[in-house]
N, C-alpha and C. Protein backbone atom coordinates (compact mmCIF):
# COMPACT_ATOMS: atom_id res chain seq x y z
N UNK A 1 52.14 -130.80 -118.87
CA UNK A 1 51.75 -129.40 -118.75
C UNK A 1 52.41 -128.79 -117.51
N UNK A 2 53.09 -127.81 -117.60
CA UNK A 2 53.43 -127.22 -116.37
C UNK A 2 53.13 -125.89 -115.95
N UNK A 3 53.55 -125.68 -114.09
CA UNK A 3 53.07 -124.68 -113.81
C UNK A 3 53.86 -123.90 -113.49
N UNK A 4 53.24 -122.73 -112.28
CA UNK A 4 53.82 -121.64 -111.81
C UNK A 4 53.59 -122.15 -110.13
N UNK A 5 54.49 -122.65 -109.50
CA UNK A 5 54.57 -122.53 -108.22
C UNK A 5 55.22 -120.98 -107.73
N UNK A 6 53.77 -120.20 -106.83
CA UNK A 6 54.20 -119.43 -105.96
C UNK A 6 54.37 -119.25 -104.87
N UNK A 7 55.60 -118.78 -104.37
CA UNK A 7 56.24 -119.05 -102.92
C UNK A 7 55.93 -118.55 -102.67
N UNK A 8 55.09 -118.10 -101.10
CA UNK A 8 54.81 -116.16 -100.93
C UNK A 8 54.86 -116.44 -99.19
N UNK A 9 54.86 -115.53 -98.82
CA UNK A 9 55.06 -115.26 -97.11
C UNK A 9 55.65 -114.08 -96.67
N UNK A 10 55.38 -113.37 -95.78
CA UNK A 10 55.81 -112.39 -95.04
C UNK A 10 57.56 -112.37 -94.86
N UNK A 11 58.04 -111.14 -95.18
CA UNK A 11 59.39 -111.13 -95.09
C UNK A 11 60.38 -111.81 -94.22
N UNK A 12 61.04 -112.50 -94.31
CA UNK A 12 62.29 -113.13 -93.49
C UNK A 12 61.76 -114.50 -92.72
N UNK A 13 60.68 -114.54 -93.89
CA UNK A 13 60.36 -116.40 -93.58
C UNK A 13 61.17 -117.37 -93.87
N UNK A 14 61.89 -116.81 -94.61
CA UNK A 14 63.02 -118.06 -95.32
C UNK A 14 62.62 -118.52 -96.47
N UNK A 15 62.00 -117.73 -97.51
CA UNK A 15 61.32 -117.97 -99.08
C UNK A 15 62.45 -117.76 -99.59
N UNK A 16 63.67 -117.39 -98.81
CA UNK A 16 64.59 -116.98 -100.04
C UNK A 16 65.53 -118.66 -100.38
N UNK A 17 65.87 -118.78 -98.87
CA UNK A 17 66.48 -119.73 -98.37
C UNK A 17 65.37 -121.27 -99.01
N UNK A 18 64.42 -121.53 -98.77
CA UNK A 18 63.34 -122.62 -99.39
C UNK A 18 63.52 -122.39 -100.68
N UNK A 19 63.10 -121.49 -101.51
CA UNK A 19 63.65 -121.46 -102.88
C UNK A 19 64.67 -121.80 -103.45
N UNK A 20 65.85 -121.82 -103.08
CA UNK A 20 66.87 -121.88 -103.39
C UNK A 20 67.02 -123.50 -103.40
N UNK A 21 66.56 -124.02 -101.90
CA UNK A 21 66.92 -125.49 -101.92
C UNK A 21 65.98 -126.40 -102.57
N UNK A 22 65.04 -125.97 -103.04
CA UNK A 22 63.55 -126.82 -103.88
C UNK A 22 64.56 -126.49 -105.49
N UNK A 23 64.93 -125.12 -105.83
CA UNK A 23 65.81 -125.61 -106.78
C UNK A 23 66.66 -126.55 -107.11
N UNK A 24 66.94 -126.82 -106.04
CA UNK A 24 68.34 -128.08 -105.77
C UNK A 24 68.02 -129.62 -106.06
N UNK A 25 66.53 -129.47 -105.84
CA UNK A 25 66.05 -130.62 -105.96
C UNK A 25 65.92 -131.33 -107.20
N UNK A 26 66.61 -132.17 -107.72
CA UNK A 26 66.30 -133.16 -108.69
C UNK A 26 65.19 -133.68 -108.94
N UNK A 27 64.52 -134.20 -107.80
CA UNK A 27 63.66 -135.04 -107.90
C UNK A 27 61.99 -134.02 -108.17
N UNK A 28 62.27 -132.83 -107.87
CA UNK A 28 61.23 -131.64 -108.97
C UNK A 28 61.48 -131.06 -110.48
N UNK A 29 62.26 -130.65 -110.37
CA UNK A 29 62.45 -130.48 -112.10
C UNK A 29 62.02 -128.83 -112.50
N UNK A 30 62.26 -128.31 -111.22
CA UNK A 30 61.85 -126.53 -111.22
C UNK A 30 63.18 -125.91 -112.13
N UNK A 31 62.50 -125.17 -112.73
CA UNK A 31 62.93 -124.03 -113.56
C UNK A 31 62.96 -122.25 -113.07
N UNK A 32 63.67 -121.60 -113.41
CA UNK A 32 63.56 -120.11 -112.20
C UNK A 32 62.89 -119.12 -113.32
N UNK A 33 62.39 -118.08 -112.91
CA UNK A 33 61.58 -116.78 -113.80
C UNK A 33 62.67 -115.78 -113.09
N UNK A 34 63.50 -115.13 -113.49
CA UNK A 34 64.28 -114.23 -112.69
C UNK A 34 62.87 -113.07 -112.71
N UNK A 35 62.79 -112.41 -111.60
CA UNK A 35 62.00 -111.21 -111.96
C UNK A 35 62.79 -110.08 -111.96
N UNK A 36 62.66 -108.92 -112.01
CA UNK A 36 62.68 -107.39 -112.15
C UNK A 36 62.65 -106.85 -111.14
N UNK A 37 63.68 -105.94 -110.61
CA UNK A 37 63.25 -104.81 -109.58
C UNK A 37 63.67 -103.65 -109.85
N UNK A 38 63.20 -102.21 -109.56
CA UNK A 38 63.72 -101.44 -109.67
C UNK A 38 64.48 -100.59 -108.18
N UNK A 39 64.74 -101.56 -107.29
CA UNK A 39 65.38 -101.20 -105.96
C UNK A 39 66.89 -101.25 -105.99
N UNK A 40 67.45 -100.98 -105.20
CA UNK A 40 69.21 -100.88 -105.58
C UNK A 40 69.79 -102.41 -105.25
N UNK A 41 70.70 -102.82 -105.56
CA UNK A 41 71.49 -104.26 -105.66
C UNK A 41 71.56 -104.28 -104.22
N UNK A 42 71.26 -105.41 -103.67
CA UNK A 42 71.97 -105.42 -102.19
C UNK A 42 73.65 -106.36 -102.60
N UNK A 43 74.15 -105.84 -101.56
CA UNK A 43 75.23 -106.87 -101.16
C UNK A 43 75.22 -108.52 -101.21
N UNK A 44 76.28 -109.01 -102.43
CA UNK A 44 75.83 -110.44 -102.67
C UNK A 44 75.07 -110.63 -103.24
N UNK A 45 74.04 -109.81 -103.97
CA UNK A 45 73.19 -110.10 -104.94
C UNK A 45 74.43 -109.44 -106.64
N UNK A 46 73.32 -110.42 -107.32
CA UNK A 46 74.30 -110.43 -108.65
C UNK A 46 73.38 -110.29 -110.02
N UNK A 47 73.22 -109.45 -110.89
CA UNK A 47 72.39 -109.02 -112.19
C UNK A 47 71.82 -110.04 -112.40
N UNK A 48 70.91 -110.49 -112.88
CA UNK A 48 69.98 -112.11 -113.92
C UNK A 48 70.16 -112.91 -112.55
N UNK A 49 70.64 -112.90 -111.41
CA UNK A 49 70.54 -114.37 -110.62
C UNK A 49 69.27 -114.07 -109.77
N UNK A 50 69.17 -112.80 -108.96
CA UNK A 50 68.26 -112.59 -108.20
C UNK A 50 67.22 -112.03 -108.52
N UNK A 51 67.45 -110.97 -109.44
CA UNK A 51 66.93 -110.05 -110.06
C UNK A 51 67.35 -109.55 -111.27
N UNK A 52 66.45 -108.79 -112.15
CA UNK A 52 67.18 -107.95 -113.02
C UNK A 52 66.80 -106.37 -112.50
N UNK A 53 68.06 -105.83 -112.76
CA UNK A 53 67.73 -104.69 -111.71
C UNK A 53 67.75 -103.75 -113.00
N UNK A 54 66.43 -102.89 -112.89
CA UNK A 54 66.40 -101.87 -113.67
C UNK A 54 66.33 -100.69 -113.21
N UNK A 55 65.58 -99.62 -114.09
CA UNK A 55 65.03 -98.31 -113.06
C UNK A 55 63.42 -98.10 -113.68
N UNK A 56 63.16 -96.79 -113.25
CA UNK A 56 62.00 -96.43 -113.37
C UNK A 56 61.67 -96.56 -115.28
N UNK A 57 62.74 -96.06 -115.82
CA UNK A 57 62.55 -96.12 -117.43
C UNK A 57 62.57 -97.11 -118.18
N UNK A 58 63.31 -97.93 -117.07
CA UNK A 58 63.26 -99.20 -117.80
C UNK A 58 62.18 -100.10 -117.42
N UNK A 59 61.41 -99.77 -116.81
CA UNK A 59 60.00 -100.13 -116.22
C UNK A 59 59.03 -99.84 -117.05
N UNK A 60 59.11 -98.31 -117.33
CA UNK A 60 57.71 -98.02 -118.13
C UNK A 60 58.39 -98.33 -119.62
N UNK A 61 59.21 -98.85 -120.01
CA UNK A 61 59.35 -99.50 -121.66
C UNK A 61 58.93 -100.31 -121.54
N UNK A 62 59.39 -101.56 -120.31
CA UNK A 62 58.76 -102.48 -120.37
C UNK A 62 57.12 -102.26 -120.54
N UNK A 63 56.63 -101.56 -119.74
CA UNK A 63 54.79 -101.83 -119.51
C UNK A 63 54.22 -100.86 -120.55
N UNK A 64 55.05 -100.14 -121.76
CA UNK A 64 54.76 -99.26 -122.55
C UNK A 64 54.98 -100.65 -123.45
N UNK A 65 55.41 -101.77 -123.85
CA UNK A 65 55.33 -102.81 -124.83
C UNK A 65 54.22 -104.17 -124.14
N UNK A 66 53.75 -103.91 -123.65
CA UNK A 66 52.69 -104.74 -122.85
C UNK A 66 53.66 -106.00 -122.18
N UNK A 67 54.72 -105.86 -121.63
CA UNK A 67 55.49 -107.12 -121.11
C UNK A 67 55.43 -107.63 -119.89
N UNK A 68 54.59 -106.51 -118.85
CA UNK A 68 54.60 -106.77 -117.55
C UNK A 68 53.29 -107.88 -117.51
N UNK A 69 53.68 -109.06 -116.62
CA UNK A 69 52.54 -110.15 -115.99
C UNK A 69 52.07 -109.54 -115.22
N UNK A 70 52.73 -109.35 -113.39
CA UNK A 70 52.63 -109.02 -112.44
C UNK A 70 53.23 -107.86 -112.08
N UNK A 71 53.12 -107.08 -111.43
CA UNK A 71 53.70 -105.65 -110.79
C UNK A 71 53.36 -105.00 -109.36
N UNK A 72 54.37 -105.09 -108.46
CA UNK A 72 54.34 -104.46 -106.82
C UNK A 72 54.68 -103.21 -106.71
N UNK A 73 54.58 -102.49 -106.24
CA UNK A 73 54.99 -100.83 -105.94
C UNK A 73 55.03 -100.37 -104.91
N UNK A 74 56.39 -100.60 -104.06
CA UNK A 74 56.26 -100.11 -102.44
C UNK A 74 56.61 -98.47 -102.30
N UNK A 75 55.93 -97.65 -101.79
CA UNK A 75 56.97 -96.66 -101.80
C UNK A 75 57.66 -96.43 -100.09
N UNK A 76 59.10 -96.51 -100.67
CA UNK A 76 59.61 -96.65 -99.61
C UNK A 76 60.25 -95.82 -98.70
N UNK A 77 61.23 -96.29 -97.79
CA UNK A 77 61.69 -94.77 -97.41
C UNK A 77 62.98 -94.57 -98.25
N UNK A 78 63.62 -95.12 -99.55
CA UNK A 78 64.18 -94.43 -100.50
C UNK A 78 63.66 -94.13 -101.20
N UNK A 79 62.31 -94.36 -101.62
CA UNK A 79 61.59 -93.76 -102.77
C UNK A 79 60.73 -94.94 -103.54
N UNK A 80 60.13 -94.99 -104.14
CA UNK A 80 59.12 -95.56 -105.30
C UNK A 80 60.10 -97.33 -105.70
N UNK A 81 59.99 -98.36 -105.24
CA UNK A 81 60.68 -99.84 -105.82
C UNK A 81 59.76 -100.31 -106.46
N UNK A 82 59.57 -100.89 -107.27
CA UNK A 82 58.84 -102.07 -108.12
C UNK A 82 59.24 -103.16 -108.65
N UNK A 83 58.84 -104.40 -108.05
CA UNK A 83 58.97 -105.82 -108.53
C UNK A 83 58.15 -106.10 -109.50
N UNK A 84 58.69 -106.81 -110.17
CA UNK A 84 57.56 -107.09 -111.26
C UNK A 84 58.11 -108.33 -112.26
N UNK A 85 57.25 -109.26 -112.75
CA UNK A 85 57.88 -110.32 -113.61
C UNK A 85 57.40 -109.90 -115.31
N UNK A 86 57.96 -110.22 -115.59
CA UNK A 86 57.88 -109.58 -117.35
C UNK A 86 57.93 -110.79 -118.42
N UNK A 87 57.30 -110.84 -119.11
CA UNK A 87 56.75 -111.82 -120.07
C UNK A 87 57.90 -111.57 -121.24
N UNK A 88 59.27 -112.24 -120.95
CA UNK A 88 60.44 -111.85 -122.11
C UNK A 88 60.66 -113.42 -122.51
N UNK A 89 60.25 -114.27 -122.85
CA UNK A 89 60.00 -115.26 -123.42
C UNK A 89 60.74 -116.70 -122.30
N UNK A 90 61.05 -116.22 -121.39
CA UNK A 90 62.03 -117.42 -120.25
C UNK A 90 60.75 -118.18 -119.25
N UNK A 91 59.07 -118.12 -119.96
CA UNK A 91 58.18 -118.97 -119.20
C UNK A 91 57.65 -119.94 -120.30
N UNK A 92 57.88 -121.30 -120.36
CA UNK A 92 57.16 -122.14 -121.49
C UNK A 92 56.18 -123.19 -121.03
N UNK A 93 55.51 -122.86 -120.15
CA UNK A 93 54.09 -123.91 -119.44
C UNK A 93 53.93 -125.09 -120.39
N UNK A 94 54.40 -125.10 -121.31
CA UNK A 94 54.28 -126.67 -122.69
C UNK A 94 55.33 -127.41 -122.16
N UNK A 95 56.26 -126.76 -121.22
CA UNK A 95 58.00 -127.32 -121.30
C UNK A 95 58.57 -128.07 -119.75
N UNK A 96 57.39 -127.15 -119.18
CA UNK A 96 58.29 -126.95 -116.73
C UNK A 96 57.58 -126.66 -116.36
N UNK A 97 58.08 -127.13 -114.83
CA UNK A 97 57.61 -125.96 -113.88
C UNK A 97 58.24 -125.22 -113.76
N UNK A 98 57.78 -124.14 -113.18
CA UNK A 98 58.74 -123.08 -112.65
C UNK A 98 58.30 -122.28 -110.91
N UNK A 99 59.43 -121.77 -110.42
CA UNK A 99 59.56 -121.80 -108.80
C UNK A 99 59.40 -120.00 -109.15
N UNK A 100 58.52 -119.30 -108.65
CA UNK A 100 58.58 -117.70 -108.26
C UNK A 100 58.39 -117.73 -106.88
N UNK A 101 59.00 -116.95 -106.78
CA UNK A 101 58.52 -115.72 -104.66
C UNK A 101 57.59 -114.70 -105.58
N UNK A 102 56.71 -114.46 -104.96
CA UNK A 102 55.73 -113.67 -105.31
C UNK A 102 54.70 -113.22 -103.98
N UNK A 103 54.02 -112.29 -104.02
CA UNK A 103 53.32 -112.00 -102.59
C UNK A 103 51.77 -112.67 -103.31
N UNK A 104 51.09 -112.03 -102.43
CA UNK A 104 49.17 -112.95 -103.08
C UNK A 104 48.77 -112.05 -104.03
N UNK A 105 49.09 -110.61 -104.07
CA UNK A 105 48.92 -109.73 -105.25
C UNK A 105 49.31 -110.36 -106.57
N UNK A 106 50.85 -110.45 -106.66
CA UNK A 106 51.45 -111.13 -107.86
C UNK A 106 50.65 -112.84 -108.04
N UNK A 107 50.43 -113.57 -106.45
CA UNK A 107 49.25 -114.89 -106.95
C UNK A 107 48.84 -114.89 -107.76
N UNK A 108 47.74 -113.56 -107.46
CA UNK A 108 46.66 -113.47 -108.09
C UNK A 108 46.66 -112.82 -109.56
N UNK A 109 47.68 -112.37 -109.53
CA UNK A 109 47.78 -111.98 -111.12
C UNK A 109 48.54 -113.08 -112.41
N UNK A 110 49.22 -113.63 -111.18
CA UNK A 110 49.86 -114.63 -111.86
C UNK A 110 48.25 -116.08 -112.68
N UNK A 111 47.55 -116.04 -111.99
CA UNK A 111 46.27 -116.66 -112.22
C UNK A 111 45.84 -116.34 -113.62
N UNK A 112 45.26 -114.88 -113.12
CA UNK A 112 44.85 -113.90 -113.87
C UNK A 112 45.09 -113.91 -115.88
N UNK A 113 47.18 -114.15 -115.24
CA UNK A 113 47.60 -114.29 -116.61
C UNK A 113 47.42 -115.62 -117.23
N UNK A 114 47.68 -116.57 -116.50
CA UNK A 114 48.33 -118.15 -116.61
C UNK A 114 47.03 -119.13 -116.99
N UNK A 115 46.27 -118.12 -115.81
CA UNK A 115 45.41 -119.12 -115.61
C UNK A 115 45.57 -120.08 -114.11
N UNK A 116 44.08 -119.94 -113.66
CA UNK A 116 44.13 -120.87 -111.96
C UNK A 116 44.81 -122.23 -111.67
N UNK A 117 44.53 -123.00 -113.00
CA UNK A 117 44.80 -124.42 -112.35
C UNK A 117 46.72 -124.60 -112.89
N UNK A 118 46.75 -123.08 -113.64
CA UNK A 118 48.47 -123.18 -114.18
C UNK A 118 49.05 -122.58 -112.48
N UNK A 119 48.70 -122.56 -111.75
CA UNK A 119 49.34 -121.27 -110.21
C UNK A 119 49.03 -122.35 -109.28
N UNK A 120 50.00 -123.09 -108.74
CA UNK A 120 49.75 -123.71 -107.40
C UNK A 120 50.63 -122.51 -106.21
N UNK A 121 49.97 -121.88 -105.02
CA UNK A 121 50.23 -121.72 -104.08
C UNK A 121 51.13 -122.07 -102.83
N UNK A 122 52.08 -121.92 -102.79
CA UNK A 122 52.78 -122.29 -101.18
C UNK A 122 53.27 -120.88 -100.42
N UNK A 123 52.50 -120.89 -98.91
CA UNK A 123 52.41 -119.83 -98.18
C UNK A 123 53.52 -120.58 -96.96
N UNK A 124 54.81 -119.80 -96.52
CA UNK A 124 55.81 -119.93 -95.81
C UNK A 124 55.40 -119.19 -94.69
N UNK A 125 54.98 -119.67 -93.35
CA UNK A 125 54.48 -118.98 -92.33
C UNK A 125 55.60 -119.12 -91.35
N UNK A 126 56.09 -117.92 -90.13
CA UNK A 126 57.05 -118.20 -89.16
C UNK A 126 56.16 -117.29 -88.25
N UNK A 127 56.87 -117.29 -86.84
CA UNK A 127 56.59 -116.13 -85.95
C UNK A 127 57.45 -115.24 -86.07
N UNK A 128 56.19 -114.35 -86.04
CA UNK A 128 56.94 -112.58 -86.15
C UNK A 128 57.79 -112.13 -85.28
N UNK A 129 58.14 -112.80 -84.00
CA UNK A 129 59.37 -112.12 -83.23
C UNK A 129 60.36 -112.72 -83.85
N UNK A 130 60.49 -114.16 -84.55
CA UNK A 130 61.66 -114.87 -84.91
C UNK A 130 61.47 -114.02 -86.47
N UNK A 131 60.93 -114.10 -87.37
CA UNK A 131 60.93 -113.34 -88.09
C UNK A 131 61.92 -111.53 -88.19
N UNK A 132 61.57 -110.99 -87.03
CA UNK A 132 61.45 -109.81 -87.07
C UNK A 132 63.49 -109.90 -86.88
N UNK A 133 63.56 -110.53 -85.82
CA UNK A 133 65.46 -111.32 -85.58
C UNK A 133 66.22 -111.55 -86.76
N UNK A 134 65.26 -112.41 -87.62
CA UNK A 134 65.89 -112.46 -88.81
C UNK A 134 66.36 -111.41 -90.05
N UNK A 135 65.27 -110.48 -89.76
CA UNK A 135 65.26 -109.66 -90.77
C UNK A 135 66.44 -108.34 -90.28
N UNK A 136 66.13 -107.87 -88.80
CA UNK A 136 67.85 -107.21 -87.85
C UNK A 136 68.78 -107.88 -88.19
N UNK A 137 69.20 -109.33 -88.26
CA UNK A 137 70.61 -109.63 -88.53
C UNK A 137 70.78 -109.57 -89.75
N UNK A 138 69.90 -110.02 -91.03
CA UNK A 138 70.13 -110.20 -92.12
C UNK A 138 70.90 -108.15 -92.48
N UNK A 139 69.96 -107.19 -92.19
CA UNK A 139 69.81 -105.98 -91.78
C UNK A 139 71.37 -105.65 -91.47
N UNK A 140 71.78 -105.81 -90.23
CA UNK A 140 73.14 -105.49 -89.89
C UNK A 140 74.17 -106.01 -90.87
N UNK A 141 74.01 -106.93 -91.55
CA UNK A 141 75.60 -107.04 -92.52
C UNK A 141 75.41 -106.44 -93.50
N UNK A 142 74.39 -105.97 -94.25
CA UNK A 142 74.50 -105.04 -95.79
C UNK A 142 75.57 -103.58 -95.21
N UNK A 143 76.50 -103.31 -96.15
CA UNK A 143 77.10 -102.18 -95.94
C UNK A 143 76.72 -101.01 -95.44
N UNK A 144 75.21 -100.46 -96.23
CA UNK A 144 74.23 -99.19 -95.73
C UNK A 144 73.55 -100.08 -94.99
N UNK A 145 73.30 -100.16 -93.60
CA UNK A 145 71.87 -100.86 -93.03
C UNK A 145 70.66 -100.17 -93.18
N UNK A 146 69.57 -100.01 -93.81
CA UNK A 146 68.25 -99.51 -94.11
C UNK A 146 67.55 -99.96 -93.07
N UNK A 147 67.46 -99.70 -91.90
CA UNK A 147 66.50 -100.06 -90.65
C UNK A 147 65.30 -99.60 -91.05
N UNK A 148 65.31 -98.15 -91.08
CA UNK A 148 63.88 -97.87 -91.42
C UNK A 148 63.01 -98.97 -92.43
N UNK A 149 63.45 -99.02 -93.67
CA UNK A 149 63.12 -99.72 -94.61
C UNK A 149 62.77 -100.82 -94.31
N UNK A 150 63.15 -102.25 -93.43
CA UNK A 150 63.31 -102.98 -92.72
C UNK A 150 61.88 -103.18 -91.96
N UNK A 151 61.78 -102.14 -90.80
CA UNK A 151 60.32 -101.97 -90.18
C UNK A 151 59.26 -101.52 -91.30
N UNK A 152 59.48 -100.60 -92.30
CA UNK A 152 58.62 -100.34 -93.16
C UNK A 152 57.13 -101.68 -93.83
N UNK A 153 58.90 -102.81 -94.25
CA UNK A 153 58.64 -104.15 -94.85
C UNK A 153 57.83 -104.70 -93.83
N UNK A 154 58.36 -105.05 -92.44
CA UNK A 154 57.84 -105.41 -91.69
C UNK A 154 56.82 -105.59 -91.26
N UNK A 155 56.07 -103.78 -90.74
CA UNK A 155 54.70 -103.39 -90.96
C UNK A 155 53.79 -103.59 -92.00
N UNK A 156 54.11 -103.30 -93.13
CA UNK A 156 53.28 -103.60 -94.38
C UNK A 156 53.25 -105.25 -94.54
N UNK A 157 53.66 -105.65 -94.15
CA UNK A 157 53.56 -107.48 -93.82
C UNK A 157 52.25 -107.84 -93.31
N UNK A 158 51.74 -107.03 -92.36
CA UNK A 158 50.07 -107.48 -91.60
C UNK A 158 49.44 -107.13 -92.44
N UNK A 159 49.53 -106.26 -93.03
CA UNK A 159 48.68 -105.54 -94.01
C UNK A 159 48.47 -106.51 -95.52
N UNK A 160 49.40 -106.92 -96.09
CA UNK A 160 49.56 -107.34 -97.30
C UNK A 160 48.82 -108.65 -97.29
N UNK A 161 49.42 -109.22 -95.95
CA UNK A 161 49.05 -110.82 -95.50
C UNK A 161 48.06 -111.15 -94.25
N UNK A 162 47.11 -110.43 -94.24
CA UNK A 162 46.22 -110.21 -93.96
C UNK A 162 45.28 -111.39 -93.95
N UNK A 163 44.21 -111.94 -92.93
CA UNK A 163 43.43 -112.82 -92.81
C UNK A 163 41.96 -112.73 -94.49
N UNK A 164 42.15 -111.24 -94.26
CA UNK A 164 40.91 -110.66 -95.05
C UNK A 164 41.50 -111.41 -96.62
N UNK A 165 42.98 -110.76 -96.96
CA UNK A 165 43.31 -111.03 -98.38
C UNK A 165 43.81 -112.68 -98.55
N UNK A 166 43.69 -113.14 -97.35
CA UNK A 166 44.57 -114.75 -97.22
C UNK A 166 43.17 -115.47 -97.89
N UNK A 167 41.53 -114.82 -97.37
CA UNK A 167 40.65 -115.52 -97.80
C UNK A 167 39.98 -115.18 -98.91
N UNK A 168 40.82 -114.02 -99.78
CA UNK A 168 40.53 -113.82 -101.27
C UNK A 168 41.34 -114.29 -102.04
N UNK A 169 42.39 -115.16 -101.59
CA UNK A 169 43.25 -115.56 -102.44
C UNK A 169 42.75 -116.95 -102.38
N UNK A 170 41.77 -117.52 -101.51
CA UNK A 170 41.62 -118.87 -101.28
C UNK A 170 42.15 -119.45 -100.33
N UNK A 171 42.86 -119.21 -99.81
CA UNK A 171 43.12 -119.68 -98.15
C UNK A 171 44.62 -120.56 -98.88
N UNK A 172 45.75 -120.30 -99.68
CA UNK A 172 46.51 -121.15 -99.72
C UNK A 172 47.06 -122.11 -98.83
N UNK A 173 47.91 -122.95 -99.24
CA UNK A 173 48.05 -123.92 -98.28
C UNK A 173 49.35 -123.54 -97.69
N UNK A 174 49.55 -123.62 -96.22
CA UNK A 174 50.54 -122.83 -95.65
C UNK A 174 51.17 -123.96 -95.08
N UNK A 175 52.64 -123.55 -94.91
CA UNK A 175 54.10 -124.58 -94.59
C UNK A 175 54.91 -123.34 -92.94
N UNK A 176 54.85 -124.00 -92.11
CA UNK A 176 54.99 -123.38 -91.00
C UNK A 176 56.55 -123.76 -91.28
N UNK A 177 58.19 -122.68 -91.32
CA UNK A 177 59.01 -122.76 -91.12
C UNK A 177 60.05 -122.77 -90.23
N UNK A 178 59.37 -123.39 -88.74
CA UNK A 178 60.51 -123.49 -88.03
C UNK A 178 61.56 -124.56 -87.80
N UNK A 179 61.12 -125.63 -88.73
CA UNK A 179 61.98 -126.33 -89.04
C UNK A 179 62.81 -126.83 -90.34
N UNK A 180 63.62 -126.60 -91.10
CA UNK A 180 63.72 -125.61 -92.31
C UNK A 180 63.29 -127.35 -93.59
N UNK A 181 64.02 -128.24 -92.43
CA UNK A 181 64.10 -129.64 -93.49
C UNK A 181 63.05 -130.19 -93.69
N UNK A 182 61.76 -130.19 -92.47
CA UNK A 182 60.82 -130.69 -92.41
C UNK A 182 60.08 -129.70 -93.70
N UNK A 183 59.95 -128.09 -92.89
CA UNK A 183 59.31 -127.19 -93.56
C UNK A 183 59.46 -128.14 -95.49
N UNK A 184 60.83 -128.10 -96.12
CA UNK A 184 61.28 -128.46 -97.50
C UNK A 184 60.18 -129.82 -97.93
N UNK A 185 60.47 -130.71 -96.78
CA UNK A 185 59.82 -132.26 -97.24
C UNK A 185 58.37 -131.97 -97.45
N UNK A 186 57.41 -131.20 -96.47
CA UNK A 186 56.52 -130.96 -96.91
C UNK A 186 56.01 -130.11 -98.46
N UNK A 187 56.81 -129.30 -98.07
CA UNK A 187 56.49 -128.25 -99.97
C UNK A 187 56.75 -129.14 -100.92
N UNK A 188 57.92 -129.92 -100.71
CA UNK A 188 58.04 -130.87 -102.03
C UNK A 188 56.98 -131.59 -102.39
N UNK A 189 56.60 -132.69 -100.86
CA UNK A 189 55.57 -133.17 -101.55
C UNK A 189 54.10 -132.92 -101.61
N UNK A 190 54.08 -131.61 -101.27
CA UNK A 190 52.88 -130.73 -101.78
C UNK A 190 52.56 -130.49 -103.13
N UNK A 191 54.25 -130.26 -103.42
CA UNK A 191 54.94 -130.03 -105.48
C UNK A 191 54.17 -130.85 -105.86
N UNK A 192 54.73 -132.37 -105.52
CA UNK A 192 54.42 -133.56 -106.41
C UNK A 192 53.04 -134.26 -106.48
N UNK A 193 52.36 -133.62 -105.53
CA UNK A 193 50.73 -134.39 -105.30
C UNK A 193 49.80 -133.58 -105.64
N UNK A 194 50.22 -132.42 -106.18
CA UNK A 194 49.15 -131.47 -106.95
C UNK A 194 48.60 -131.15 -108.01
């Protein structure tokens, strides 16, 4: 029987970077859910790998055919983005696991849909000044730099991930990333003993 491992943590923890290498891993057997955004392509990102990038219309077809699981809605300082994972037949819980980034909102919906004991949790924790470094440099190489946008994410980070919502989600089990290999050995065998 398999599940839904969700990655979740405050921006520029390195969920992107941990994801990527737990994919790598053989010795898990993870499968990917591309999700949906309706935000603009960054630089180096590529259609179906990171995302599927839609727009607003192609959003409400989707949730006008009942396809949406989960759904985020920041409004930003370009305007209205939404993440969202969509039920288009690429999840088979009879078949894998599968690896999402998701925040505790999408967790919890992911539950919601799946079911609790189908959703294991992994929360990627760093410090917010090293955090905040990461997210300026990552920041400075995109062609348009979106600073604002950037602090926006930033701020809404205390808010989202919050002590209050950390203990409505159940207190997941959290992986402190300042060491990126250690951080990996632990999530893995968090994967495998759950």
């Amino acid at each position: 029987m398999g599940r839904i491992i969700c990655l979740m943590g405050k921006s520029s923890t390195g969920k992107d970077t941990i994801y990527k290498r737990l994919l790598q891993r053989e010795d898990l057997h993870l499968h990917t859910v591309v999700p949906y955004t309706t935000r603009p392509i960054r630089q180096g990102e590529q259609e179906g790998v990171e995302y599927h990038f839609t727009d607003e219309k192609g959003f409400l077809t989707l949730q006008a055919q009942g396809k949406i699981i989960e759904m985020r809605a920041y409004e930003t300082c370009q305007g209205l983005w939404r993440y969202f994972t969509v039920d288009d037949g690429g999840i088979d819980l009879q078949e894998a696991d599968y690896l999402i980034i998701g925040t505790l909102e999408a967790y919890r919906m992911f539950r919601e849909y799946f079911g609790a004991e189908k959703v294991l949790p992994v929360l990627v924790e760093l410090d917010d000044g090293v955090r905040l470094q990461r997210a300026l440099n990552r920041e400075r190489k995109q062609q348009k730099p979106r600073y604002d946008e950037m602090c926006r994410r930033f701020l809404a980070d205390s808010a989202d991930f919050s002590e209050e919502k950390l203990l409505e989600a159940g207190n997941p089990r959290s992986f402190y990333n300042d060491d990126l290999e250690r951080c990996l050995e632990e999530i893995a065998a968090y994967i495998k003993n759950s």
